[in-house]
PDB file of N, CA and C in Angstrom:
ATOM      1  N   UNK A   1    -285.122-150.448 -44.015  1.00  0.00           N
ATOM      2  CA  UNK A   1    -283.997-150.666 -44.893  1.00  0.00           C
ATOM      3  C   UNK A   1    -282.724-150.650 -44.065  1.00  0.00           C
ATOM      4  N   UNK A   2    -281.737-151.564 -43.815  1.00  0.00           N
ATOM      5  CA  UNK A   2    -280.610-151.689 -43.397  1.00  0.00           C
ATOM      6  C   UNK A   2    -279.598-150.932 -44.516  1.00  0.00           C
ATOM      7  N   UNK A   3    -278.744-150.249 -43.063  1.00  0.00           N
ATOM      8  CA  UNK A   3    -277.576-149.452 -43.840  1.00  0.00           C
ATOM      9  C   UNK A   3    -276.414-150.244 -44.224  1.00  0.00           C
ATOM     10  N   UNK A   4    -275.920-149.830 -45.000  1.00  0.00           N
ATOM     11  CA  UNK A   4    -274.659-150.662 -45.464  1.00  0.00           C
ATOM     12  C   UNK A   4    -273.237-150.147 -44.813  1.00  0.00           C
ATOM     13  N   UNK A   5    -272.303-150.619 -43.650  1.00  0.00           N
ATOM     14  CA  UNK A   5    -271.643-150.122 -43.730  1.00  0.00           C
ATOM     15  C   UNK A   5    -270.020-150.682 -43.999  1.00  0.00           C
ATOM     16  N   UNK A   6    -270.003-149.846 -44.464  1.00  0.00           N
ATOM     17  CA  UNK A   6    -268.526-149.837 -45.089  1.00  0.00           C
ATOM     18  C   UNK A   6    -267.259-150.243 -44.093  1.00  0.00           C
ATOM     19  N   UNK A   7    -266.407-151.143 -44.542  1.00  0.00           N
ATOM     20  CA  UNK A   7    -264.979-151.358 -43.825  1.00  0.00           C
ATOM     21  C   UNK A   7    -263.660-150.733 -44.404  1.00  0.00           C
ATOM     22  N   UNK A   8    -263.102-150.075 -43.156  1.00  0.00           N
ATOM     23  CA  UNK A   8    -261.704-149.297 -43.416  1.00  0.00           C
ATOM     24  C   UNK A   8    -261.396-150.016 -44.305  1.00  0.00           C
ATOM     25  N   UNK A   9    -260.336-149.571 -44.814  1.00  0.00           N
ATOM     26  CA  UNK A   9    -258.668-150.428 -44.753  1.00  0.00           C
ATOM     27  C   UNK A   9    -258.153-149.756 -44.060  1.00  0.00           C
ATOM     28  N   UNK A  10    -256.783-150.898 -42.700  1.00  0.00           N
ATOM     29  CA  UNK A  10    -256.290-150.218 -41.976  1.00  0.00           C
ATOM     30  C   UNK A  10    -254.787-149.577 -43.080  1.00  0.00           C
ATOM     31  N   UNK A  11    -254.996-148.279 -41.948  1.00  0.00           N
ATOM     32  CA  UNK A  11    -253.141-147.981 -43.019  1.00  0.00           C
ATOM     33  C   UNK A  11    -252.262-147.996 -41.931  1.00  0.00           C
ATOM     34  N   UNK A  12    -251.149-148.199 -42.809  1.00  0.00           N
ATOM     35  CA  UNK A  12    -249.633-148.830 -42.112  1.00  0.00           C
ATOM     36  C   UNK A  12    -249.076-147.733 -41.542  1.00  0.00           C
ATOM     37  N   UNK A  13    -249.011-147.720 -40.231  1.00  0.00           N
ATOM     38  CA  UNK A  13    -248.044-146.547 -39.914  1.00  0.00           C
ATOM     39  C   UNK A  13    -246.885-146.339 -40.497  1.00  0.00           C
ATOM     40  N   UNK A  14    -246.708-145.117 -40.871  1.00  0.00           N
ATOM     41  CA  UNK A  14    -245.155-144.764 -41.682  1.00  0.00           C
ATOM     42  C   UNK A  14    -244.107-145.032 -41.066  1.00  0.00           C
ATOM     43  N   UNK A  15    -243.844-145.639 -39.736  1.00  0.00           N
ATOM     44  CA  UNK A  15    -242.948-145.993 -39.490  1.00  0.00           C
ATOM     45  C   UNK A  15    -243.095-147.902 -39.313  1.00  0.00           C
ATOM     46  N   UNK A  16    -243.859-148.132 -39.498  1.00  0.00           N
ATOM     47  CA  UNK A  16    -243.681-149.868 -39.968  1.00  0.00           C
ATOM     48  C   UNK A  16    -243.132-150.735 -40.287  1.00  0.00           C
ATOM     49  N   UNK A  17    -242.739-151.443 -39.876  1.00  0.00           N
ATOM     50  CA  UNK A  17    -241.544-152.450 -39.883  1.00  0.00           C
ATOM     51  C   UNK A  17    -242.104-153.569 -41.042  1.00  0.00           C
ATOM     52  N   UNK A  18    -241.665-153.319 -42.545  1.00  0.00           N
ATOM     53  CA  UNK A  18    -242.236-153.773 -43.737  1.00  0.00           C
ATOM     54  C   UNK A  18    -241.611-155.519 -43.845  1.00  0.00           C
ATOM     55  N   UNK A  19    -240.099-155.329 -42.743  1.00  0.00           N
ATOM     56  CA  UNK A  19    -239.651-156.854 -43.450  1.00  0.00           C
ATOM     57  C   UNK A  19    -239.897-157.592 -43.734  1.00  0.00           C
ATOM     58  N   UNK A  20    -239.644-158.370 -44.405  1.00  0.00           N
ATOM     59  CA  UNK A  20    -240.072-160.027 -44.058  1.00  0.00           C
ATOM     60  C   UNK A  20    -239.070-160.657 -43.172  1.00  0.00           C
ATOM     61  N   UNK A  21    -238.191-160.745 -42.619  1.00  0.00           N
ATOM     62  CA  UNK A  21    -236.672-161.215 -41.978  1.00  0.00           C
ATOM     63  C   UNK A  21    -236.525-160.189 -40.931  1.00  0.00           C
ATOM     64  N   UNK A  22    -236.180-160.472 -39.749  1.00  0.00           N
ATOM     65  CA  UNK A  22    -235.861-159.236 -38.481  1.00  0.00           C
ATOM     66  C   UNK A  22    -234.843-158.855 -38.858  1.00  0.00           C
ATOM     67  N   UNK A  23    -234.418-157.951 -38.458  1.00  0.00           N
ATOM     68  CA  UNK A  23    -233.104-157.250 -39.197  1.00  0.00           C
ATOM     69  C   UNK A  23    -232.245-157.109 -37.967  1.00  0.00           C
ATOM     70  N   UNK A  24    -231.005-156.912 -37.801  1.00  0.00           N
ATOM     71  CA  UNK A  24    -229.873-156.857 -36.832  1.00  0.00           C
ATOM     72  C   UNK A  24    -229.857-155.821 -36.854  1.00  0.00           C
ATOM     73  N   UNK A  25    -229.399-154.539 -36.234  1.00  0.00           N
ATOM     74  CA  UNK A  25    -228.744-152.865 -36.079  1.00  0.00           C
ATOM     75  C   UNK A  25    -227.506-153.405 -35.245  1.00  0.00           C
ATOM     76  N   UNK A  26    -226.735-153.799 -35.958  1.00  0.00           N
ATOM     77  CA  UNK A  26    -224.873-153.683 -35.225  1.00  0.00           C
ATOM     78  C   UNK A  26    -223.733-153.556 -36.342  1.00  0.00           C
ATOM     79  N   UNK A  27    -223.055-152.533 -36.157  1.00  0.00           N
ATOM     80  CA  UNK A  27    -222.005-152.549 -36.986  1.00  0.00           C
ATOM     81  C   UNK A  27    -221.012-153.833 -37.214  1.00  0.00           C
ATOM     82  N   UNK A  28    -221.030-154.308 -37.866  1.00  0.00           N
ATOM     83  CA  UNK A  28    -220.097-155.682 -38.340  1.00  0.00           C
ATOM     84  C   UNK A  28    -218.973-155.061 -39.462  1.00  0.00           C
ATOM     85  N   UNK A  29    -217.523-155.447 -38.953  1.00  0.00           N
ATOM     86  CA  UNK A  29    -216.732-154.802 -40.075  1.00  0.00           C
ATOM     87  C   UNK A  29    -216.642-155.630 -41.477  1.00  0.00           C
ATOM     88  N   UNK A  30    -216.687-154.706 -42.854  1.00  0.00           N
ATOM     89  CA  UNK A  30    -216.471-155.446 -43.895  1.00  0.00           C
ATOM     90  C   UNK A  30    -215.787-155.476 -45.100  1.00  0.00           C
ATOM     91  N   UNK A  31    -215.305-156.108 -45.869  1.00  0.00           N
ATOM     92  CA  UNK A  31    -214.668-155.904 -46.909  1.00  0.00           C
ATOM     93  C   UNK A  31    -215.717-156.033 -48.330  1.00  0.00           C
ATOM     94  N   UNK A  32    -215.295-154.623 -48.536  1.00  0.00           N
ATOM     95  CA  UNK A  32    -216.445-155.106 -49.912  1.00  0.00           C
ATOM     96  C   UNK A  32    -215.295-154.854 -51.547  1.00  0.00           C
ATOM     97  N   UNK A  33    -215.937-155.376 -52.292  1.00  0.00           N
ATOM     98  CA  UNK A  33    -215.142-155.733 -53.647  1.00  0.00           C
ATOM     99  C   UNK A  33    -216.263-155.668 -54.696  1.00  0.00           C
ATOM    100  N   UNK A  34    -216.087-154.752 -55.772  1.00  0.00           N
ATOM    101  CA  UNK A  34    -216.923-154.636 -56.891  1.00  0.00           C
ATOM    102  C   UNK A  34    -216.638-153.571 -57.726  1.00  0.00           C
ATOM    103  N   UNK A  35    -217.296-152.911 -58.670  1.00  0.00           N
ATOM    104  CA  UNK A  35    -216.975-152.097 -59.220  1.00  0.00           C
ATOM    105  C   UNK A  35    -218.459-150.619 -58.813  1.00  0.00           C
ATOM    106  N   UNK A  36    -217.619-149.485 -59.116  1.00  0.00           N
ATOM    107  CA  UNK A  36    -218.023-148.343 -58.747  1.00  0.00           C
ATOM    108  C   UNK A  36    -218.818-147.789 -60.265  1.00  0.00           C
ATOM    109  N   UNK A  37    -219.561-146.660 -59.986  1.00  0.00           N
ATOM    110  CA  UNK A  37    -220.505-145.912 -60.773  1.00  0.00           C
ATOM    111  C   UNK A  37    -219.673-146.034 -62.251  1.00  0.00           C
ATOM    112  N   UNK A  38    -218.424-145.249 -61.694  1.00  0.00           N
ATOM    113  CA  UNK A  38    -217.712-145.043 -62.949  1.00  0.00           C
ATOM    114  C   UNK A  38    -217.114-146.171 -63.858  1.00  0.00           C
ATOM    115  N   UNK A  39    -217.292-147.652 -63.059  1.00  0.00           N
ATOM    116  CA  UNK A  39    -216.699-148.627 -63.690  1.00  0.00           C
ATOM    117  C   UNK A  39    -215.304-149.138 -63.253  1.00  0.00           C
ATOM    118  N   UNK A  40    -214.375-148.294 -62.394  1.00  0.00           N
ATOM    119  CA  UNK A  40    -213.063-148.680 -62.241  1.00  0.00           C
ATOM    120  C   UNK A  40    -213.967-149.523 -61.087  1.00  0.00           C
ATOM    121  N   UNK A  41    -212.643-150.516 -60.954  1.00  0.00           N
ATOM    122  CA  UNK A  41    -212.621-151.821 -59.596  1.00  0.00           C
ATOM    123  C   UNK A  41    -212.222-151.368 -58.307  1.00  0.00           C
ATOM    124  N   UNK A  42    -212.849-151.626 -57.317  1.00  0.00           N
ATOM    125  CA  UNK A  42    -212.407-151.050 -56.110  1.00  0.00           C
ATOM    126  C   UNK A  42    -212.696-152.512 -55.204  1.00  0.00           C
ATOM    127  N   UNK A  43    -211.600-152.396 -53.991  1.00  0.00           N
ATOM    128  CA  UNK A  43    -211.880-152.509 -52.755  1.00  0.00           C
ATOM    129  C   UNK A  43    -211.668-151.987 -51.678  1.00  0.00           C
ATOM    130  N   UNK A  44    -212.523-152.153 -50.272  1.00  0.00           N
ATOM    131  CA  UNK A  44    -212.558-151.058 -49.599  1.00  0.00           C
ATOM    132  C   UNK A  44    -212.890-151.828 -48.365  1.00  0.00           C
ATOM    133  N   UNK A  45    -212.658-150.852 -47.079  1.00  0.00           N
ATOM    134  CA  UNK A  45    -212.948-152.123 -45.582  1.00  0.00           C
ATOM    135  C   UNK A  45    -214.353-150.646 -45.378  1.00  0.00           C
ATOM    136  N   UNK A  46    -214.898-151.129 -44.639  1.00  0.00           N
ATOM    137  CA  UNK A  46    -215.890-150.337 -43.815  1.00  0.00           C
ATOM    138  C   UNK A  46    -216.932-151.240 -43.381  1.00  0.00           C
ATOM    139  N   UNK A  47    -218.198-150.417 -42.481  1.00  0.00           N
ATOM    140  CA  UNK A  47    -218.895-151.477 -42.063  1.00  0.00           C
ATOM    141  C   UNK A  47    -220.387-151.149 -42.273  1.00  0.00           C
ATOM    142  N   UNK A  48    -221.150-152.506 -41.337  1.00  0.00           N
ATOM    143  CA  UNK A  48    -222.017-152.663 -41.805  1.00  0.00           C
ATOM    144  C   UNK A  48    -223.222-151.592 -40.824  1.00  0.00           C
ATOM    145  N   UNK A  49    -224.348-151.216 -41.636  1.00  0.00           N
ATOM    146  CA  UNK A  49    -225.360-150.553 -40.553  1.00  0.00           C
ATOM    147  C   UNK A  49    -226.001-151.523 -39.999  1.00  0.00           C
ATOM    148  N   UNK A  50    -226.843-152.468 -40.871  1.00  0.00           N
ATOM    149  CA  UNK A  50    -227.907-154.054 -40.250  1.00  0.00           C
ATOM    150  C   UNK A  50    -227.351-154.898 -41.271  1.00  0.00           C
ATOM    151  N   UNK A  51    -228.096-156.015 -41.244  1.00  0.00           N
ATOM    152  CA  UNK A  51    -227.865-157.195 -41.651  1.00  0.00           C
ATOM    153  C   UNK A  51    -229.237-158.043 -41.549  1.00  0.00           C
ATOM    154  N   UNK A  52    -230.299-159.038 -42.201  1.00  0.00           N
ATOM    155  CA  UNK A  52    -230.868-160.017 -42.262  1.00  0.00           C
ATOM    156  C   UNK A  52    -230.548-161.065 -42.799  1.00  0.00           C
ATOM    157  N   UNK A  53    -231.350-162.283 -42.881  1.00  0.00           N
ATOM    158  CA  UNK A  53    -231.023-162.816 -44.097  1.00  0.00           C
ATOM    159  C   UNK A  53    -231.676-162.427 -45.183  1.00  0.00           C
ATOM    160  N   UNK A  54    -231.840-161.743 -46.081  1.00  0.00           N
ATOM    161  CA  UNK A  54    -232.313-161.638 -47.168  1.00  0.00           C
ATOM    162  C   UNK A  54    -231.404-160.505 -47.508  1.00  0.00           C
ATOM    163  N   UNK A  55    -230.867-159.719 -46.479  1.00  0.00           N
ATOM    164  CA  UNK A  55    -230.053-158.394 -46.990  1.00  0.00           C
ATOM    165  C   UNK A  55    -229.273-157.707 -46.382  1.00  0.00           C
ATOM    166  N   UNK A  56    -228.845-156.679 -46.262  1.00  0.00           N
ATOM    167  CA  UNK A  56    -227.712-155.479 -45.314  1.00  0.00           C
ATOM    168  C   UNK A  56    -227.945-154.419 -46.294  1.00  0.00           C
ATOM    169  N   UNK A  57    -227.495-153.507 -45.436  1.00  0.00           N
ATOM    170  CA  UNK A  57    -227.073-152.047 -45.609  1.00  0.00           C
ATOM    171  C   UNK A  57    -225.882-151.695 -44.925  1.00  0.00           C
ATOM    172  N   UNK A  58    -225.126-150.941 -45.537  1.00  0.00           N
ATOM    173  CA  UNK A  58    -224.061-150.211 -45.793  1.00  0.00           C
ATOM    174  C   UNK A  58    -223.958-148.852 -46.385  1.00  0.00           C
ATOM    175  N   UNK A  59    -222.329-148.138 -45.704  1.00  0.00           N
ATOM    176  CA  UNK A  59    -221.944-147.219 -46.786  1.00  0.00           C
ATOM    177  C   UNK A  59    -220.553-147.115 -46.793  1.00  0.00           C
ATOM    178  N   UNK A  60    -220.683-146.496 -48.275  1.00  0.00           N
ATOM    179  CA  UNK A  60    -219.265-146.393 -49.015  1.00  0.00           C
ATOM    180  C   UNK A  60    -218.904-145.087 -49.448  1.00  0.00           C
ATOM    181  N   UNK A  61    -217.464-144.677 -50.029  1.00  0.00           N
ATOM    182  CA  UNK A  61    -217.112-143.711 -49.932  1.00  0.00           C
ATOM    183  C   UNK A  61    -216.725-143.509 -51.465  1.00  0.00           C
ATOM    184  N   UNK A  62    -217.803-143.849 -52.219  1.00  0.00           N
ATOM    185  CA  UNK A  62    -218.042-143.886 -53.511  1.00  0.00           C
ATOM    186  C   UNK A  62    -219.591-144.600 -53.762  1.00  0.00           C
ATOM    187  N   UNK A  63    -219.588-143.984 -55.032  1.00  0.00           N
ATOM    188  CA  UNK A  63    -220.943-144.077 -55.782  1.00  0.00           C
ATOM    189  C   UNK A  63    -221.102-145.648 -56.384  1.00  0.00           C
ATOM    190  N   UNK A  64    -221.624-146.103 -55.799  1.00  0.00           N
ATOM    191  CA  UNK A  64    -222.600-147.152 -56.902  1.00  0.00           C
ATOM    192  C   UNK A  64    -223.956-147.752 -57.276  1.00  0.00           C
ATOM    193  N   UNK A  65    -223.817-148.149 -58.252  1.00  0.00           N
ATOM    194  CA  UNK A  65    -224.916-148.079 -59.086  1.00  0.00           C
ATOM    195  C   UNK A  65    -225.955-149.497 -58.562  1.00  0.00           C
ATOM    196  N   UNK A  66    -227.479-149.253 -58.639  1.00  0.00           N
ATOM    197  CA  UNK A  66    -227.958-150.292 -58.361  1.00  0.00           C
ATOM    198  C   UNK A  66    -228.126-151.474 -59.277  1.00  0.00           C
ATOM    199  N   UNK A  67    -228.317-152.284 -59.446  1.00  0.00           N
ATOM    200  CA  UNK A  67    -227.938-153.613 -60.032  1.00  0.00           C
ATOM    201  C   UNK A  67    -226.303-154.046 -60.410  1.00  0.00           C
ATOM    202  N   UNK A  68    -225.300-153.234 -59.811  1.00  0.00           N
ATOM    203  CA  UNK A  68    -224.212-154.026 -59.386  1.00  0.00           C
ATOM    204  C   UNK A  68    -224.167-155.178 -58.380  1.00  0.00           C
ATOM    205  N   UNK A  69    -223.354-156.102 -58.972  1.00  0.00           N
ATOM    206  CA  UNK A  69    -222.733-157.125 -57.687  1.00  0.00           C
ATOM    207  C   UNK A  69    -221.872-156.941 -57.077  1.00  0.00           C
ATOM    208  N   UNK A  70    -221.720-157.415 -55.824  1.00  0.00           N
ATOM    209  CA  UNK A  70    -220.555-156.893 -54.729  1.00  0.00           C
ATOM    210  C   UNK A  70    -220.388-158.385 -54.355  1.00  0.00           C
ATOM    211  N   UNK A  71    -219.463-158.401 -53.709  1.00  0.00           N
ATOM    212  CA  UNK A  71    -218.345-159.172 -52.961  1.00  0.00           C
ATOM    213  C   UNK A  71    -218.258-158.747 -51.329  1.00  0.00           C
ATOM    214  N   UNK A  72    -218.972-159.522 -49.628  1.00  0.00           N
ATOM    215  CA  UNK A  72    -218.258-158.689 -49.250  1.00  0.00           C
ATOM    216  C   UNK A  72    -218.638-159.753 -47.897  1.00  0.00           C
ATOM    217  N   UNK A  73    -217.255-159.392 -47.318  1.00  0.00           N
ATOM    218  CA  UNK A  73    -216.858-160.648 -46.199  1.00  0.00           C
ATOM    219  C   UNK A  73    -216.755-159.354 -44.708  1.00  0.00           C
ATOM    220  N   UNK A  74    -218.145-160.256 -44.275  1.00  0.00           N
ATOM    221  CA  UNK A  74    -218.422-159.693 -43.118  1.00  0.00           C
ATOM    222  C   UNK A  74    -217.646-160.590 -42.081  1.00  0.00           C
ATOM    223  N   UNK A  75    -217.194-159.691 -41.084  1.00  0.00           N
ATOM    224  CA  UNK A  75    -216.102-160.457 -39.600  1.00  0.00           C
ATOM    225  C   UNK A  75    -217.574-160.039 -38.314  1.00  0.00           C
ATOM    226  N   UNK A  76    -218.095-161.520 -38.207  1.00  0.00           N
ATOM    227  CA  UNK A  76    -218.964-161.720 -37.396  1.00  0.00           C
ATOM    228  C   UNK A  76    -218.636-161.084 -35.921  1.00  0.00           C
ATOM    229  N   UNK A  77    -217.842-159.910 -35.543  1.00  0.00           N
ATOM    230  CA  UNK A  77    -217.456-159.317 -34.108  1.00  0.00           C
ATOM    231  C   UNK A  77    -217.645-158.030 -34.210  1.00  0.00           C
ATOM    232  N   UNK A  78    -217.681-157.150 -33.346  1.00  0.00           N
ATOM    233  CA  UNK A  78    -218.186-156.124 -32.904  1.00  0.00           C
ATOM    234  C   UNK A  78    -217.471-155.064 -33.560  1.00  0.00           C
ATOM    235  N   UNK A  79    -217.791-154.269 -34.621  1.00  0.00           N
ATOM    236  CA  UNK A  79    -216.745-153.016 -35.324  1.00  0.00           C
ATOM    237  C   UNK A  79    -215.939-152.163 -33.708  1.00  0.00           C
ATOM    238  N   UNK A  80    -214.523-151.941 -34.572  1.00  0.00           N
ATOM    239  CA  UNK A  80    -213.684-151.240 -33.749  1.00  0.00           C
ATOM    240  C   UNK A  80    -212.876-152.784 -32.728  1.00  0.00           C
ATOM    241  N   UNK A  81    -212.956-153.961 -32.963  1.00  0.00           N
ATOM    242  CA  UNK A  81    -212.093-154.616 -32.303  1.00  0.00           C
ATOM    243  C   UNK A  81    -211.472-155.019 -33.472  1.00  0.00           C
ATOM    244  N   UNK A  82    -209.695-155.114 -32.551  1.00  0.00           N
ATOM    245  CA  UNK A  82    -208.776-155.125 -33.525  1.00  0.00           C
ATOM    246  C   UNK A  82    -208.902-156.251 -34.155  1.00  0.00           C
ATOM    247  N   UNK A  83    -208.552-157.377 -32.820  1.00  0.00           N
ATOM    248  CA  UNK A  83    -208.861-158.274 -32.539  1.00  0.00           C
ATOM    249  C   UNK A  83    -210.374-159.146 -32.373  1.00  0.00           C
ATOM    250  N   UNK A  84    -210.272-160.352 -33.314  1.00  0.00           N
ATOM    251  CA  UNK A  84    -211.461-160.754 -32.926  1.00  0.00           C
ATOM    252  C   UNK A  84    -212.172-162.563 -33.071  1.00  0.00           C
ATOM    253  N   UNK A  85    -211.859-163.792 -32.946  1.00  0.00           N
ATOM    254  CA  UNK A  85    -212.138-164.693 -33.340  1.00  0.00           C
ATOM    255  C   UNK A  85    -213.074-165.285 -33.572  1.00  0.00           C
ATOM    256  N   UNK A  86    -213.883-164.427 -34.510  1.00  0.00           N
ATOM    257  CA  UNK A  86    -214.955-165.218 -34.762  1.00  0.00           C
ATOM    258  C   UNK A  86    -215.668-165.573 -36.539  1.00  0.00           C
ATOM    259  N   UNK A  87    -216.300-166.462 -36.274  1.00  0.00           N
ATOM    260  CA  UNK A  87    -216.764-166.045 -38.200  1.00  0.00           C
ATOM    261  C   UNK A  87    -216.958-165.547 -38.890  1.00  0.00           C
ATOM    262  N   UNK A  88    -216.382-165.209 -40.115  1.00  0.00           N
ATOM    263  CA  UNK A  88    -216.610-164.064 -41.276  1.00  0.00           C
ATOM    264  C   UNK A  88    -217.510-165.000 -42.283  1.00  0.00           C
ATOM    265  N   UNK A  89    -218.221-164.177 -43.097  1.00  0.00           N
ATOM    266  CA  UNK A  89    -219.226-164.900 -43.844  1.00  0.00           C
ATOM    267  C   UNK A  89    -218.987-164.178 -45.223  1.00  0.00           C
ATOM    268  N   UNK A  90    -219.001-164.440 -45.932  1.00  0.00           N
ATOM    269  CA  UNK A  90    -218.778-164.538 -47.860  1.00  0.00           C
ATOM    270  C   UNK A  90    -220.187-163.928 -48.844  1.00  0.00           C
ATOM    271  N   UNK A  91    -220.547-162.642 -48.353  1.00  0.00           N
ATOM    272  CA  UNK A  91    -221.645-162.388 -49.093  1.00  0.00           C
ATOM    273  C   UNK A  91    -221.346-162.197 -50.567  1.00  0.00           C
ATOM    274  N   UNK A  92    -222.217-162.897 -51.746  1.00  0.00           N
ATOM    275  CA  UNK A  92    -222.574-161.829 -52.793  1.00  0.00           C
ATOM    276  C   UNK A  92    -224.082-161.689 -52.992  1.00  0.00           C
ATOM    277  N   UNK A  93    -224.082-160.051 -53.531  1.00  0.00           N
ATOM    278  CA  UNK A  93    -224.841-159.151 -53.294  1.00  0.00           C
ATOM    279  C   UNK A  93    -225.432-158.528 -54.380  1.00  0.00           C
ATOM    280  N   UNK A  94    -226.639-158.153 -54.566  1.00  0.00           N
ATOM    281  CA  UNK A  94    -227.163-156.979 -55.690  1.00  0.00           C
ATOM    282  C   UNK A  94    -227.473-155.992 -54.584  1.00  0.00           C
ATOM    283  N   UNK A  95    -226.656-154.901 -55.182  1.00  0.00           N
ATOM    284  CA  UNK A  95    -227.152-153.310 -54.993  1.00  0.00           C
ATOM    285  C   UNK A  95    -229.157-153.269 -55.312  1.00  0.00           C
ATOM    286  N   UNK A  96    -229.546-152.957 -54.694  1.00  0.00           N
ATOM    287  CA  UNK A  96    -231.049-152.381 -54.762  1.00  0.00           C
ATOM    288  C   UNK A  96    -231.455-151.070 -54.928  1.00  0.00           C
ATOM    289  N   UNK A  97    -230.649-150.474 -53.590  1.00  0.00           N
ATOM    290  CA  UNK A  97    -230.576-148.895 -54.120  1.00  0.00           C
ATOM    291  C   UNK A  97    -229.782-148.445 -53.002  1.00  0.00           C
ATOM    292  N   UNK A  98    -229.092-147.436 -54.174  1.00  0.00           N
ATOM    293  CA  UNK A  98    -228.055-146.686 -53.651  1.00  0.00           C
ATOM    294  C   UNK A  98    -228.808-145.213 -52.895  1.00  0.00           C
ATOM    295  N   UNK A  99    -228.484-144.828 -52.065  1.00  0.00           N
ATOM    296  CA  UNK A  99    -228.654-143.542 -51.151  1.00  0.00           C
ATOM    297  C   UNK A  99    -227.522-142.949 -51.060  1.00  0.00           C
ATOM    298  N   UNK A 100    -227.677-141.114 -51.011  1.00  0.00           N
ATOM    299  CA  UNK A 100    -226.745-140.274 -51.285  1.00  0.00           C
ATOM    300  C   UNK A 100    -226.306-139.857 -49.989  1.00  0.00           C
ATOM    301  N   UNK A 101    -225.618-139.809 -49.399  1.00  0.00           N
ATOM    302  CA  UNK A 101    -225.333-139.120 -47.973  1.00  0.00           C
ATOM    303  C   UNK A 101    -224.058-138.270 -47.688  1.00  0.00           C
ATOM    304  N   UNK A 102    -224.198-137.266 -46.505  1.00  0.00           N
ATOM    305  CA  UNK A 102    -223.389-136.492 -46.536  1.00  0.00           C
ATOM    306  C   UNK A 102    -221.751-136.781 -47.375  1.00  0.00           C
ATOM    307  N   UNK A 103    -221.591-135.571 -47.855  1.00  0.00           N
ATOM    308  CA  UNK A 103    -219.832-135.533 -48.724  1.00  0.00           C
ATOM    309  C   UNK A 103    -220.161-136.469 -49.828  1.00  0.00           C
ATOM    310  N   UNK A 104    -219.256-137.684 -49.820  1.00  0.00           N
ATOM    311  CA  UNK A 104    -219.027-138.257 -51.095  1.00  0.00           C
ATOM    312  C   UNK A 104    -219.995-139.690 -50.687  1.00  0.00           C
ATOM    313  N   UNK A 105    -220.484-139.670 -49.823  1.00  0.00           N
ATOM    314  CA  UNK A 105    -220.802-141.143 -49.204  1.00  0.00           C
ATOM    315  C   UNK A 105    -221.629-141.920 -50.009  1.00  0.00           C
ATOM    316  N   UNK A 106    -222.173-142.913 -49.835  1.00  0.00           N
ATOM    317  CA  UNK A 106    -223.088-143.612 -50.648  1.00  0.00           C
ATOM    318  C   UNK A 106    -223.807-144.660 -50.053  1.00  0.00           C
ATOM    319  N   UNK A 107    -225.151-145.006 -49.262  1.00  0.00           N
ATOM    320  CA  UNK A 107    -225.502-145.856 -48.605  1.00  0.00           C
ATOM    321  C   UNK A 107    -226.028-146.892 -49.397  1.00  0.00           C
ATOM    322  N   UNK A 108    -225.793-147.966 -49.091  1.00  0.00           N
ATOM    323  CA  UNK A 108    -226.314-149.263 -50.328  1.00  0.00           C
ATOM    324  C   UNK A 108    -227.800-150.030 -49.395  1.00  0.00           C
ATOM    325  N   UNK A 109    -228.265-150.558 -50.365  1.00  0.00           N
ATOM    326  CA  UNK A 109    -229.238-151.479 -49.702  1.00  0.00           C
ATOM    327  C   UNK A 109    -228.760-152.495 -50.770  1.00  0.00           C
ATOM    328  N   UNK A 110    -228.507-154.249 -49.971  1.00  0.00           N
ATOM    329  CA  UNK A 110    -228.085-154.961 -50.821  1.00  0.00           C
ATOM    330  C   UNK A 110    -229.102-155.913 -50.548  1.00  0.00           C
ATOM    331  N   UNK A 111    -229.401-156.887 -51.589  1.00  0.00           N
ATOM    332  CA  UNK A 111    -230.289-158.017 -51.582  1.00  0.00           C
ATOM    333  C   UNK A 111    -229.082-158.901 -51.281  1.00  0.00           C
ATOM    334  N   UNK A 112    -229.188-160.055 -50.669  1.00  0.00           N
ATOM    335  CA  UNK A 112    -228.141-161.200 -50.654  1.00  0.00           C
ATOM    336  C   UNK A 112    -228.505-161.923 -51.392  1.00  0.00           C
ATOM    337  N   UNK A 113    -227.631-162.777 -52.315  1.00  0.00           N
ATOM    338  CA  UNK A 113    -228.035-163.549 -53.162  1.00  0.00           C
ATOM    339  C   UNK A 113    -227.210-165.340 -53.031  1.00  0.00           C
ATOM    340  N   UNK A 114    -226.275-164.940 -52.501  1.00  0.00           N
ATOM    341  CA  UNK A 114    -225.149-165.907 -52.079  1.00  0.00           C
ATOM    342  C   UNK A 114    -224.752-165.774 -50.473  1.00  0.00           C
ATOM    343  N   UNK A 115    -224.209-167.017 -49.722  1.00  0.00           N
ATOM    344  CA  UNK A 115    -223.709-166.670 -48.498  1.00  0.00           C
ATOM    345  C   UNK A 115    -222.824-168.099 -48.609  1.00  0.00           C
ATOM    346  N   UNK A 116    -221.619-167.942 -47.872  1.00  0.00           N
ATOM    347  CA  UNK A 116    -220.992-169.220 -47.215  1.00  0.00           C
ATOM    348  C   UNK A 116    -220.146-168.275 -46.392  1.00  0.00           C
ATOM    349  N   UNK A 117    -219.844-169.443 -45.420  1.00  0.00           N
ATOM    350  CA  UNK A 117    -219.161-169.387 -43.673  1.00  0.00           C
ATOM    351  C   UNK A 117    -217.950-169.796 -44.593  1.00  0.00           C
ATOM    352  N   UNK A 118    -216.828-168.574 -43.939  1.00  0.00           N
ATOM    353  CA  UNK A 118    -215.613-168.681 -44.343  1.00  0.00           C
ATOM    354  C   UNK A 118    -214.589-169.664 -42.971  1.00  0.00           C
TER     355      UNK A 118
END
């Protein structure tokens, strides 16, 4: 009688790179525009953590909620130059999920839904 044997499934190391899109790690400075947890309108400069095409992450110095839209014009140059000539790009965005981080902070994960070269 032949034994039967059984096949794993392999599992994903917990640190696994799930994307579908390679992702960038460089701060890009940005302007973002939308409304906050509480509903008042804000805009605000800060920057970016990554970037793909399909998405970015960020944080802000307020709460928002996931399935908000944002507004937010990334300056294609290196955060911390004053100066810089190069392309800014016109994201809009859905919040996916918001993350809580030290003090008041708020880290976003955004889906991109829109893009044009400003």
């Amino acid at each position: 009688m032949r034994e039967s044997v059984g096949v794993s499934k392999s599992k994903v190391a917990p640190n696994a790179e799930r994307r579908r899109t390679p992702r960038l790690v460089a701060s890009f400075p940005a302007a973002v525009v939308g409304a906050g947890a509480a509903g008042g309108a804000f805009a605000v400069s800060t920057e970016l953590d990554n970037i793909s095409a399909g998405g970015l992450y960020l944080r802000l110095g307020r709460r928002v909620e996931p399935g908000a839209t944002l507004l937010i014009v990334v300056h294609l140059c290196a955060a911390g130059r004053e100066t810089c000539d190069t392309a800014r790009v016109a994201i809009d965005g859905l919040v996916l999920r918001a993350d809580a981080h030290a003090g008041s902070r708020c880290g976003l994960a955004i889906k991109i839904t829109t893009h044009r070269f400003l």
